[in-house]
Structures are given as structure tokens and as C-alpha cells.
Protein backbone atom coordinates (compact mmCIF):
# COMPACT_ATOMS: atom_id res chain seq x y z
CA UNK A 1 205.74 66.07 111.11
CA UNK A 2 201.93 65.48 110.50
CA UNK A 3 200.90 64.31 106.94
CA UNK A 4 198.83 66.51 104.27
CA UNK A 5 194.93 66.01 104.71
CA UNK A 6 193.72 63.33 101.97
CA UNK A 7 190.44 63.83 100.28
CA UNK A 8 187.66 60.99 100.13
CA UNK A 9 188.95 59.16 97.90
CA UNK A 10 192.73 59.69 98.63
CA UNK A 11 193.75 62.35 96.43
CA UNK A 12 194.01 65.76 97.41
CA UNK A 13 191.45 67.59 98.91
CA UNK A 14 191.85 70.68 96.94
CA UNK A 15 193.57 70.01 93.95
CA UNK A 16 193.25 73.67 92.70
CA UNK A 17 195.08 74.84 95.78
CA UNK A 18 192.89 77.75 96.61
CA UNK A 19 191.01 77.52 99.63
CA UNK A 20 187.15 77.98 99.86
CA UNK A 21 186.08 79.87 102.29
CA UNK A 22 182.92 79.10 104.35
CA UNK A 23 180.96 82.36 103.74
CA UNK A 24 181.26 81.64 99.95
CA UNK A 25 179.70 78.58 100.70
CA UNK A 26 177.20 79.56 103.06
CA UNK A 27 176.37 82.32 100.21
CA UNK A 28 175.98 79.68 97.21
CA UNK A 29 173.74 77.83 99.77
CA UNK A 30 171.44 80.74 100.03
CA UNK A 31 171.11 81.36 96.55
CA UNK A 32 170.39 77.64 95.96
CA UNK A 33 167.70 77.49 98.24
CA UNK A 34 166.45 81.09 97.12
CA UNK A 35 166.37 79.79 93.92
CA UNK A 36 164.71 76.59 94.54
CA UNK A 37 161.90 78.61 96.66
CA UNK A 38 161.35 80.94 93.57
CA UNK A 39 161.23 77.72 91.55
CA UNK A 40 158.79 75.93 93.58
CA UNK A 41 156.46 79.17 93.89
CA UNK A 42 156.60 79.73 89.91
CA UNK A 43 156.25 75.87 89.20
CA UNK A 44 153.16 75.83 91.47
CA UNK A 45 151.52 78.78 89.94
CA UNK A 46 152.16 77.15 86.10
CA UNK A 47 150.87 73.59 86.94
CA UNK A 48 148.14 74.52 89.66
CA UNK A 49 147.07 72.68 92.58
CA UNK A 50 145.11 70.15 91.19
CA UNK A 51 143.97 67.61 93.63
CA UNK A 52 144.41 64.15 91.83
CA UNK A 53 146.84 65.09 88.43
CA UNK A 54 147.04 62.26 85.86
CA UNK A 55 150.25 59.85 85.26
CA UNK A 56 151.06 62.38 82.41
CA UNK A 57 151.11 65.14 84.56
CA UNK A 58 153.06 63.76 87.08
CA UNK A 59 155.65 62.69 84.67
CA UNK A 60 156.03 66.06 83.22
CA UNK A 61 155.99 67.31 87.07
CA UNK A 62 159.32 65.42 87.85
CA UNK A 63 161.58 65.80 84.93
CA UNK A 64 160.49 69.45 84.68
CA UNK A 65 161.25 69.70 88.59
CA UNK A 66 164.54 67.33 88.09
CA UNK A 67 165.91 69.45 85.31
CA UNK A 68 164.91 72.65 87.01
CA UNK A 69 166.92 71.83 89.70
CA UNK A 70 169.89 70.73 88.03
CA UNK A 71 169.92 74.31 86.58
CA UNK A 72 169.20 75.95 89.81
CA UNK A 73 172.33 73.94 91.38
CA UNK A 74 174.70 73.97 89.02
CA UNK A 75 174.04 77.51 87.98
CA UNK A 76 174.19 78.92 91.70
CA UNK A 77 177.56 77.29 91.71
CA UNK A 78 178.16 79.22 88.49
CA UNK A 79 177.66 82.41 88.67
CA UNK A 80 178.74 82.57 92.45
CA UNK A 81 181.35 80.40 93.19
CA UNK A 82 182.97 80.67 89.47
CA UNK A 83 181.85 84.49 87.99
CA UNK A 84 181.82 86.06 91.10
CA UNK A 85 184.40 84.60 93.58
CA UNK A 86 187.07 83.64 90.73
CA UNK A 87 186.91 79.62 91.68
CA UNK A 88 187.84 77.18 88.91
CA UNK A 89 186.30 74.12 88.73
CA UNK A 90 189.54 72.57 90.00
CA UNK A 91 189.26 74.46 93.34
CA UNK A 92 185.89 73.46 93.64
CA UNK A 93 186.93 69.42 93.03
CA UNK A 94 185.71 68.72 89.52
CA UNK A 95 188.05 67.04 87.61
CA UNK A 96 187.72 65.91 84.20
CA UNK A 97 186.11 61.56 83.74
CA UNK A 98 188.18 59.17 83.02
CA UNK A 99 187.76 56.65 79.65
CA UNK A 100 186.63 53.89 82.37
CA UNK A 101 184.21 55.99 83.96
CA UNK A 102 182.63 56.98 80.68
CA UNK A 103 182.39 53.66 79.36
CA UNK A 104 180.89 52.42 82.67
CA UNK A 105 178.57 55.10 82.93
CA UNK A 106 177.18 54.48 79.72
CA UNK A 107 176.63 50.73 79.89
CA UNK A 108 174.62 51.18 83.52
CA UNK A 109 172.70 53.85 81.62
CA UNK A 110 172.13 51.09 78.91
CA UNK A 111 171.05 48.59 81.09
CA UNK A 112 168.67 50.88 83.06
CA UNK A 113 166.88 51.69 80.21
């Protein structure tokens, strides 16, 4: 009698139980990178194509562009995995953190800074 597949990190898989089918997948891919070509077009028009931007810019550049893709991402998953499809988080593999994980999230934050 063969065993049950184990996730990654030993738990199951698919704690949700519903399987995800590849052409959901494939589809939230496609939005994603739809999304992140719309982005990139609109992003470029706003800031220009300057040739040599200032240390300001850039900054502004890169968390703009790292919390516009964080949106992109997490929204594709959204509305098309979750709205559209009927997916929980659960079947998708996001389970709540743990009190450790918090804690210890929060002091390498801390000592980034």
C-alpha cells in the first residue's frame, strides 16, 4: 500500500482537499504576467525614460514597482483562483502564522532596519 504524498515541509500537500487543476493555474499565470506587462507599460509612461534618474527617483522606482507587484500577484490569485474558481486559501496552501513565526519575523525585521 503506497503512502499519501507529503508536502515540502511534511504536512499535507493540500490541506484544503480540493485539487487545483493545471489550467487554473496556467490561467492565474497569464493574468499575472498580463498584468505585470500592463504595469510595466503604464509605469514607464508615468516616470519616463530618463537616461540617468537621481537616487530619489530610483528609490521611488522600486518600492512603487515592489508594491505594484505585490498587488498584481496577490490580486491575480484573488480574483481568479478565489472569486472565480471557488479556491480557499486552504486549497491554495496558506495557512494561518504561528506565535513563533510572528515573533521571529519581527525581530529579523528589527534587526534589518
Amino acid at each position: 500500500m503506497s503512502s499519501p504524498s507529503r508536502g515540502p515541509l511534511g504536512g499535507n500537500p493540500n490541506p484544503g482537499g480540493r485539487p487545483i487543476e493545471g489550467r487554473d493555474v496556467a490561467l492565474t499565470v497569464a493574468v499575472v504576467l498580463g498584468a505585470y506587462l500592463l504595469v510595466l507599460i503604464v509605469l514607464t509612461l508615468l516616470f519616463g525614460a530618463k537616461s540617468a534618474p537621481d537616487a530619489s527617483t530610483v528609490r521611488t522606482r522600486v518600492v512603487v514597482s515592489i508594491a505594484v507587484s505585490f498587488f498584481v500577484l496577490f490580486g491575480a490569485v484573488y480574483f481568479v483562483m478565489i472569486r472565480s474558481k471557488g479556491y480557499s486559501w486552504t486549497d491554495l496552501g496558506v495557512r494561518p502564522i504561528t506565535p513563533e513565526w510572528r515573533r521571529l519575523s519581527i525581530l529579523l525585521g528589527l534587526a534589518m532596519v
